[in-house]
PDB file of N, CA and C in Angstrom:
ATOM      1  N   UNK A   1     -15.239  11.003 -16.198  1.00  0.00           N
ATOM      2  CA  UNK A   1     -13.882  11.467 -16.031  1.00  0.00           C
ATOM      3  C   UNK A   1     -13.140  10.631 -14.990  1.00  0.00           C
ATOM      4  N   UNK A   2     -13.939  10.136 -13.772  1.00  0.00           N
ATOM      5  CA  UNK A   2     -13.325   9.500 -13.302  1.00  0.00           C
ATOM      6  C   UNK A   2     -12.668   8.175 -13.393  1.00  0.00           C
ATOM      7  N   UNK A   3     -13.648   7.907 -14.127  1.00  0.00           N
ATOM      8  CA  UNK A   3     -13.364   6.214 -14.755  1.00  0.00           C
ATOM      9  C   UNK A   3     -12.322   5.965 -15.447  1.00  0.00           C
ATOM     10  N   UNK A   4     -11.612   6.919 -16.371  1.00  0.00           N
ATOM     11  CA  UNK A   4     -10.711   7.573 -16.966  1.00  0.00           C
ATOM     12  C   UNK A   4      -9.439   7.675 -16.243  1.00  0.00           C
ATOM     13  N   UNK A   5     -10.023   8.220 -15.358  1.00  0.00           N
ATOM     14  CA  UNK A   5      -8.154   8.165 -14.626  1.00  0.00           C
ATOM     15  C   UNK A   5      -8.254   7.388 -13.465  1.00  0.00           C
ATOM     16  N   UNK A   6      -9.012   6.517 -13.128  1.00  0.00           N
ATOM     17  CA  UNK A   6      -8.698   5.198 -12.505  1.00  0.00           C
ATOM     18  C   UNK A   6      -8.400   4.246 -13.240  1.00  0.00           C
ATOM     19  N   UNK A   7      -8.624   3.896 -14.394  1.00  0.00           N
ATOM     20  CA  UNK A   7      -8.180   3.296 -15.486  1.00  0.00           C
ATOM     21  C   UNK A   7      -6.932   3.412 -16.284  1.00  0.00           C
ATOM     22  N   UNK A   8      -6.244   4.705 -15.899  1.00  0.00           N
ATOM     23  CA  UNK A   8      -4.840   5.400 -16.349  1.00  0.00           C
ATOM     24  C   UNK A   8      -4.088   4.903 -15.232  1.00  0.00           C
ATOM     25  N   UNK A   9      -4.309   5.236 -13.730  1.00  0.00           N
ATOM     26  CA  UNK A   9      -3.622   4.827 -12.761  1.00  0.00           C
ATOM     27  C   UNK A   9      -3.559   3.480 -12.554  1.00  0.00           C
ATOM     28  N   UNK A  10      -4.762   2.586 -12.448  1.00  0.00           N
ATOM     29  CA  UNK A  10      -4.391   1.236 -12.683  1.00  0.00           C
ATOM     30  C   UNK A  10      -3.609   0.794 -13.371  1.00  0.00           C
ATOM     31  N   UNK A  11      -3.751   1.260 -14.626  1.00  0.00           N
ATOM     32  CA  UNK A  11      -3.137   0.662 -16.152  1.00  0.00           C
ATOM     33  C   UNK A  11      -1.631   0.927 -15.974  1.00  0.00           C
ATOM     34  N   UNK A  12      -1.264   2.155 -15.623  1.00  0.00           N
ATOM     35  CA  UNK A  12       0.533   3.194 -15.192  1.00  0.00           C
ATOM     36  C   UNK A  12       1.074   2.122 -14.598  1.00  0.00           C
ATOM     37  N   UNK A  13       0.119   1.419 -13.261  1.00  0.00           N
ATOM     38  CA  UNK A  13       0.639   1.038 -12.272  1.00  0.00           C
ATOM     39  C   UNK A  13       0.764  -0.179 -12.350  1.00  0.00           C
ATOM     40  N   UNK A  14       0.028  -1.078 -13.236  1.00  0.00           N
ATOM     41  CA  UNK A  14       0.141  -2.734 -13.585  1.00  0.00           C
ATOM     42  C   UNK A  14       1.609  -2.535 -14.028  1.00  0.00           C
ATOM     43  N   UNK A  15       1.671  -1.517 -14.959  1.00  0.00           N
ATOM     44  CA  UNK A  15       2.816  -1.755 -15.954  1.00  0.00           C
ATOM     45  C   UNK A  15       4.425  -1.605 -15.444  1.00  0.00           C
ATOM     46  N   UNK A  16       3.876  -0.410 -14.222  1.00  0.00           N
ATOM     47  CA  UNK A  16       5.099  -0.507 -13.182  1.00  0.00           C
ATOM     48  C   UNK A  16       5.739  -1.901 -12.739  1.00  0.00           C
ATOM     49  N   UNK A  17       4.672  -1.918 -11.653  1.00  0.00           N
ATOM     50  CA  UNK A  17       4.571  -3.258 -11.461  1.00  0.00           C
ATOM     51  C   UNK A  17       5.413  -4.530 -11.681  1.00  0.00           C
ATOM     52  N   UNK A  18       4.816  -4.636 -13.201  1.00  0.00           N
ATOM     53  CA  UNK A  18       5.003  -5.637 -14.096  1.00  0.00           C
ATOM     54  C   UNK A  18       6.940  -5.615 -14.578  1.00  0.00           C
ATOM     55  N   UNK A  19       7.110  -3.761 -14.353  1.00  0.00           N
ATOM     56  CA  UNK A  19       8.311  -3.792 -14.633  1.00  0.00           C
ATOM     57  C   UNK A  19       9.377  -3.941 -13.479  1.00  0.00           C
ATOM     58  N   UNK A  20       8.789  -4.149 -12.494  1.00  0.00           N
ATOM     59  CA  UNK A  20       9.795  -3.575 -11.443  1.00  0.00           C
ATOM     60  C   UNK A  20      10.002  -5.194 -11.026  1.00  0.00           C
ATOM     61  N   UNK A  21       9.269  -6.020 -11.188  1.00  0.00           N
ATOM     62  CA  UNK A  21       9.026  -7.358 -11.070  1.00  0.00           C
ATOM     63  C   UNK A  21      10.433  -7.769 -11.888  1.00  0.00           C
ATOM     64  N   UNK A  22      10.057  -7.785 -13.197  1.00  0.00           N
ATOM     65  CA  UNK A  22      10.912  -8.220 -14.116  1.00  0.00           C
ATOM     66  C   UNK A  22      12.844  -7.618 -13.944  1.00  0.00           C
ATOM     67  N   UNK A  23      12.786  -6.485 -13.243  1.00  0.00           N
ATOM     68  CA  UNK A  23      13.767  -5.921 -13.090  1.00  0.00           C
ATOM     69  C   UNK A  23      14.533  -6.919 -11.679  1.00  0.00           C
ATOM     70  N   UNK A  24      13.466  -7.217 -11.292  1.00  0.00           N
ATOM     71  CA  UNK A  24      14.050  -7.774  -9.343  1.00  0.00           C
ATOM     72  C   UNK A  24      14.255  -9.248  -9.872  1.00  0.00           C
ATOM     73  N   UNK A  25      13.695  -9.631 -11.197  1.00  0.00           N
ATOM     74  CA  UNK A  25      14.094 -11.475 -11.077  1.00  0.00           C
ATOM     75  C   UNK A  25      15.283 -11.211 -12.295  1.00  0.00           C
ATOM     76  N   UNK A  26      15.469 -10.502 -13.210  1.00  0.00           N
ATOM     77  CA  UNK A  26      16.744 -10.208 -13.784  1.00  0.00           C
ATOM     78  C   UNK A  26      17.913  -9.724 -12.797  1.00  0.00           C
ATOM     79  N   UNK A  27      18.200  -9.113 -11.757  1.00  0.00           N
ATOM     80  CA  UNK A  27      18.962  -8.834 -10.493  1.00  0.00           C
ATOM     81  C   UNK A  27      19.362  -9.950 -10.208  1.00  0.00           C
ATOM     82  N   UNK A  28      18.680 -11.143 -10.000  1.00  0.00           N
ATOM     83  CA  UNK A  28      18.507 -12.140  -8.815  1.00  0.00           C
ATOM     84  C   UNK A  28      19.208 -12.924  -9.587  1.00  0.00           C
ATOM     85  N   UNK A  29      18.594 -13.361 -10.561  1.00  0.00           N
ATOM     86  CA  UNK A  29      18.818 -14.240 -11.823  1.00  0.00           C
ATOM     87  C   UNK A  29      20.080 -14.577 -12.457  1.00  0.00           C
ATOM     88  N   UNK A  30      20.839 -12.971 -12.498  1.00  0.00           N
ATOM     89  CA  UNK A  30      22.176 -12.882 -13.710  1.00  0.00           C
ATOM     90  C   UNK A  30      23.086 -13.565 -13.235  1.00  0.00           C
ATOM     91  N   UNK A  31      23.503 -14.332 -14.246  1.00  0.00           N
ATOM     92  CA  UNK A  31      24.483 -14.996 -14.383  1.00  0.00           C
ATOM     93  C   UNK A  31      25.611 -14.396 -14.522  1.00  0.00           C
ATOM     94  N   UNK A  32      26.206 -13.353 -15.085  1.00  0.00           N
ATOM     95  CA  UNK A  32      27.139 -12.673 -15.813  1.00  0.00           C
ATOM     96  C   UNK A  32      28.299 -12.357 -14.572  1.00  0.00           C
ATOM     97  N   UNK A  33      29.906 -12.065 -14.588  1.00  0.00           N
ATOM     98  CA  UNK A  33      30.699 -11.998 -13.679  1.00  0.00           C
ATOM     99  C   UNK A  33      30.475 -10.268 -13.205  1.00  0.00           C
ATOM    100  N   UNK A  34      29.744  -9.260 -13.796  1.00  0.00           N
ATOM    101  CA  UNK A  34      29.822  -8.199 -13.374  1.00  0.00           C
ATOM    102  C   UNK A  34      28.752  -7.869 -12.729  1.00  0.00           C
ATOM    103  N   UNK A  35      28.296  -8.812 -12.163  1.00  0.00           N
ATOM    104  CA  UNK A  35      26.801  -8.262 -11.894  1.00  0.00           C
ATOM    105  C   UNK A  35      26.831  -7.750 -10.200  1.00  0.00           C
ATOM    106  N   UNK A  36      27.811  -8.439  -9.433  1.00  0.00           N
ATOM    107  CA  UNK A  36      28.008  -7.947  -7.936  1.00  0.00           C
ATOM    108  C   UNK A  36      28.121  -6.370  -7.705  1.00  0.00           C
ATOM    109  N   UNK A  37      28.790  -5.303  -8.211  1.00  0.00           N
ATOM    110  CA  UNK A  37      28.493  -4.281  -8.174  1.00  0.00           C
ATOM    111  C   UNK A  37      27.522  -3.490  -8.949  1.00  0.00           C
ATOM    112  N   UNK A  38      26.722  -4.071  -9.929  1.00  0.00           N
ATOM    113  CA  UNK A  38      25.532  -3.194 -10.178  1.00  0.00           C
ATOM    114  C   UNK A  38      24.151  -3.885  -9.179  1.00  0.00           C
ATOM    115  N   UNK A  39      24.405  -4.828  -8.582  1.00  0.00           N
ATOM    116  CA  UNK A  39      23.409  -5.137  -7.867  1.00  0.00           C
ATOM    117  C   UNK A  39      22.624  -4.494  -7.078  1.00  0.00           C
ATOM    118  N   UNK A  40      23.016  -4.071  -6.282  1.00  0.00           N
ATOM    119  CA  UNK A  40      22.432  -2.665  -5.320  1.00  0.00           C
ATOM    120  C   UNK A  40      21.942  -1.318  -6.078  1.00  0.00           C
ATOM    121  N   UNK A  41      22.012  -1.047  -7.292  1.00  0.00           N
ATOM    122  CA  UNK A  41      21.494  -0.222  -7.965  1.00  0.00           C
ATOM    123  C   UNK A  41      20.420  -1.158  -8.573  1.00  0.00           C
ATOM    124  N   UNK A  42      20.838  -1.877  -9.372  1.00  0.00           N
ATOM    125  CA  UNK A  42      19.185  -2.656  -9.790  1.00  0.00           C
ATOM    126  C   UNK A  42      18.187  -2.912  -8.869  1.00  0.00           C
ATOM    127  N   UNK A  43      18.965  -3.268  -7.742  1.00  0.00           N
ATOM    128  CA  UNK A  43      17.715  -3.801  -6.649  1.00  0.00           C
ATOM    129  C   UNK A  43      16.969  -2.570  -5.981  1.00  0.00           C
ATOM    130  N   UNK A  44      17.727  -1.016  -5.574  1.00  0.00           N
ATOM    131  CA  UNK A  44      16.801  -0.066  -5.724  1.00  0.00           C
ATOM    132  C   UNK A  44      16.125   0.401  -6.921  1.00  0.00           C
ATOM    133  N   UNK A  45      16.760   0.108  -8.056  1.00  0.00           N
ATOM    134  CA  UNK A  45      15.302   0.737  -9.257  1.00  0.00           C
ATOM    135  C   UNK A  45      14.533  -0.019  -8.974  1.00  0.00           C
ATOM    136  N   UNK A  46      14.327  -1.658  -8.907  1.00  0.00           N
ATOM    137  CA  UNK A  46      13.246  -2.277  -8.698  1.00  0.00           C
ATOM    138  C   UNK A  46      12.390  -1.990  -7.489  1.00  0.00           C
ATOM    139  N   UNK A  47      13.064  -1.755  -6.363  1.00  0.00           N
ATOM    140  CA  UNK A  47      12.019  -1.217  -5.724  1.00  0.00           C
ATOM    141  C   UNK A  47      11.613  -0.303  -5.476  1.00  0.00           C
ATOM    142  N   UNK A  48      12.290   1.281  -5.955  1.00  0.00           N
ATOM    143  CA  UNK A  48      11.333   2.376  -6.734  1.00  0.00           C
ATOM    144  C   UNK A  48      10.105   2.184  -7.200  1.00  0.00           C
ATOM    145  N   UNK A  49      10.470   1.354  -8.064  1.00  0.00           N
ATOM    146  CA  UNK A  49       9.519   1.131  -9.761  1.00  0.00           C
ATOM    147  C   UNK A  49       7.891   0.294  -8.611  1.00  0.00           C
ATOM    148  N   UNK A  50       8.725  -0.825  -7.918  1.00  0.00           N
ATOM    149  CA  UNK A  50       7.511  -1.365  -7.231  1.00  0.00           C
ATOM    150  C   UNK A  50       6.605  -0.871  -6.764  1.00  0.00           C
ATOM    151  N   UNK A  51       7.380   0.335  -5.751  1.00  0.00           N
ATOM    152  CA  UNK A  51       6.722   1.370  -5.130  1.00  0.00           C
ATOM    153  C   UNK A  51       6.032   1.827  -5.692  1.00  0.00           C
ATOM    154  N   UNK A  52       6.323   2.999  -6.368  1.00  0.00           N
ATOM    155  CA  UNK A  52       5.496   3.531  -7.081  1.00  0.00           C
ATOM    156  C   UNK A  52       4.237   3.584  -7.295  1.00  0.00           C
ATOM    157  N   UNK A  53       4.726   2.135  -8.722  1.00  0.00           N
ATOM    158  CA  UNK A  53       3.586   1.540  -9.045  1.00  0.00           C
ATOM    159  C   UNK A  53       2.261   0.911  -8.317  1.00  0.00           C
ATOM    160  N   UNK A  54       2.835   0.318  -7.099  1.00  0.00           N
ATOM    161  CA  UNK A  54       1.870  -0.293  -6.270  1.00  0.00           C
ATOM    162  C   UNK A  54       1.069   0.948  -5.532  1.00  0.00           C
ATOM    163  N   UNK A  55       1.638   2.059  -5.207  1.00  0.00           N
ATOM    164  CA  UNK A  55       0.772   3.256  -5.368  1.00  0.00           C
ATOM    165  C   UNK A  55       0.160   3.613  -5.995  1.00  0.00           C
ATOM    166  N   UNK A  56       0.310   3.952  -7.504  1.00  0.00           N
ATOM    167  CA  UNK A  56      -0.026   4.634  -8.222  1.00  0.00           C
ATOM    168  C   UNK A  56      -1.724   3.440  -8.556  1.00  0.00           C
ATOM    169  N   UNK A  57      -1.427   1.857  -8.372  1.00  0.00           N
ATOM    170  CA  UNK A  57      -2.398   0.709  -8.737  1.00  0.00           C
ATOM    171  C   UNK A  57      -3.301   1.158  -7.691  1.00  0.00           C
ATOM    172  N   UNK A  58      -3.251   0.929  -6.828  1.00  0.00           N
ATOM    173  CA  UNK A  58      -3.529   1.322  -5.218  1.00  0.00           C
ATOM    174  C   UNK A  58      -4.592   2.431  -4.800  1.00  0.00           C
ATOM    175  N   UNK A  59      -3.893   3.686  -5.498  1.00  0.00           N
ATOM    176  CA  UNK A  59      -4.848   5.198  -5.785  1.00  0.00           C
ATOM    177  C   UNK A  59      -5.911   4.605  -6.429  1.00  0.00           C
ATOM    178  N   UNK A  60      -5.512   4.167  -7.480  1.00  0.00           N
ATOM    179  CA  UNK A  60      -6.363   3.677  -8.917  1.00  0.00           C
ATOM    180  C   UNK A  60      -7.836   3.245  -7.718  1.00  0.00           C
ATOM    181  N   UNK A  61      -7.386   2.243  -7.227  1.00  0.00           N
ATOM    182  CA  UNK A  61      -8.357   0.873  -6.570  1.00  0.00           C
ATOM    183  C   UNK A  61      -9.171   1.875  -5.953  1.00  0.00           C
ATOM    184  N   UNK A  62      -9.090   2.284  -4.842  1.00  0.00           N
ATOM    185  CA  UNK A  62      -9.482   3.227  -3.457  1.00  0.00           C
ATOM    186  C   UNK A  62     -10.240   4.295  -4.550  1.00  0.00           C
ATOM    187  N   UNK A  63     -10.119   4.973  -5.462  1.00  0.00           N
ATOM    188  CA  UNK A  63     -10.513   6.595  -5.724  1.00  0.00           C
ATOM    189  C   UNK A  63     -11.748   5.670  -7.044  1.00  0.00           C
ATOM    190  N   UNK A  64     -11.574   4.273  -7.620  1.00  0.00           N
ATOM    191  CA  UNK A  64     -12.439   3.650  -7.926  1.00  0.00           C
ATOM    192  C   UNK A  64     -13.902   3.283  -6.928  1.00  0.00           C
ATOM    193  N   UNK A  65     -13.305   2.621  -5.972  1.00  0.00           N
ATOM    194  CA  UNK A  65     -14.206   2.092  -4.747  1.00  0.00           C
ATOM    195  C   UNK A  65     -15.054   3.262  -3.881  1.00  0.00           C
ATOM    196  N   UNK A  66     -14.070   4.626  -3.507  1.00  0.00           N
ATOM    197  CA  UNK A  66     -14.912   5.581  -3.407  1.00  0.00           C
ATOM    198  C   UNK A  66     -15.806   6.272  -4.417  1.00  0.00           C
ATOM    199  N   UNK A  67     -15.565   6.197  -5.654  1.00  0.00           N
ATOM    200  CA  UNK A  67     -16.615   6.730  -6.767  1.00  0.00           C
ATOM    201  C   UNK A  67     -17.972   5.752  -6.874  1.00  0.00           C
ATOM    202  N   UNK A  68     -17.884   4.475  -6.240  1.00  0.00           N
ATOM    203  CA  UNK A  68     -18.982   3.423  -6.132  1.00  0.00           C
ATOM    204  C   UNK A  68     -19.679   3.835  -5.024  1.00  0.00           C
ATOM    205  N   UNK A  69     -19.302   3.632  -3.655  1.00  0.00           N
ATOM    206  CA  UNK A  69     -19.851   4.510  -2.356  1.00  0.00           C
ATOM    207  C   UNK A  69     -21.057   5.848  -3.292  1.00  0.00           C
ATOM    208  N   UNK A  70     -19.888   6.915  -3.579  1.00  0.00           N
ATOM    209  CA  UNK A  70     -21.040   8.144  -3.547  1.00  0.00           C
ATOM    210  C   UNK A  70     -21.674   8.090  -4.920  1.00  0.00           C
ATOM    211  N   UNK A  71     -21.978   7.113  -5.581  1.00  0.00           N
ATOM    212  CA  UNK A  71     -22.361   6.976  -7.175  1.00  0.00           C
ATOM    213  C   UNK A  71     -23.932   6.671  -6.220  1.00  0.00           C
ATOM    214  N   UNK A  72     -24.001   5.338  -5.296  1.00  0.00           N
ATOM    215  CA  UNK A  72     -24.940   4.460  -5.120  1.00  0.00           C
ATOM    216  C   UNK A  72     -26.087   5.238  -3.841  1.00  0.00           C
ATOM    217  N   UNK A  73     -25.075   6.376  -3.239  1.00  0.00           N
ATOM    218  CA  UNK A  73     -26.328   7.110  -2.311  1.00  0.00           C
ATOM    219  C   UNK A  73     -27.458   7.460  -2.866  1.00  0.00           C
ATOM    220  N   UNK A  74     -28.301   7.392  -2.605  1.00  0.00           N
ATOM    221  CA  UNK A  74     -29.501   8.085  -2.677  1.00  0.00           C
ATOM    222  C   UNK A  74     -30.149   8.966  -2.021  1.00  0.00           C
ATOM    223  N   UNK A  75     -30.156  10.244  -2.391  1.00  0.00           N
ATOM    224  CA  UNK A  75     -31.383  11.249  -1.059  1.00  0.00           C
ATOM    225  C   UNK A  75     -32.355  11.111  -0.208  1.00  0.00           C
ATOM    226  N   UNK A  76     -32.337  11.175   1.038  1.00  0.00           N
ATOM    227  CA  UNK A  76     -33.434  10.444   1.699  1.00  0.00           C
ATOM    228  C   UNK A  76     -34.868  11.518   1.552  1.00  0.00           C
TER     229      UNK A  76
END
């Protein structure tokens, strides 16, 4: 079960990620004459989305790495 939803949270969170990325170099990027006032709104969704995600990847990592720890104890 656990493997399962470290694998959901990783996976949620690449995709964040991946989107919040793409959102911050489309911001940066546009060419277009209207883009000065939506700027500051794109540039916080992107870093929402970053957030997030880099949490949500993050949980993933840590609640993985602790399931290795208490998998490998052994009873003395």
């Amino acid at each position: 079960m656990r493997s399962g939803l470290v694998a959901a949270l990783m996976g949620i969170g690449g995709i964040l990620l991946a989107f919040g990325v793409t959102v911050l170099l489309i911001a940066i990027f546009t060419r277009t004459g209207e883009w000065r006032p939506q700027l500051p709104q794109m540039l916080s969704v992107a870093t929402l989305v970053l957030v997030v995600g880099g949490a949500m990847f993050v949980a993933g990592f840590l609640l993985d790495r602790v399931g290795r720890r208490s998998g490998e104890r052994t009873p003395a």
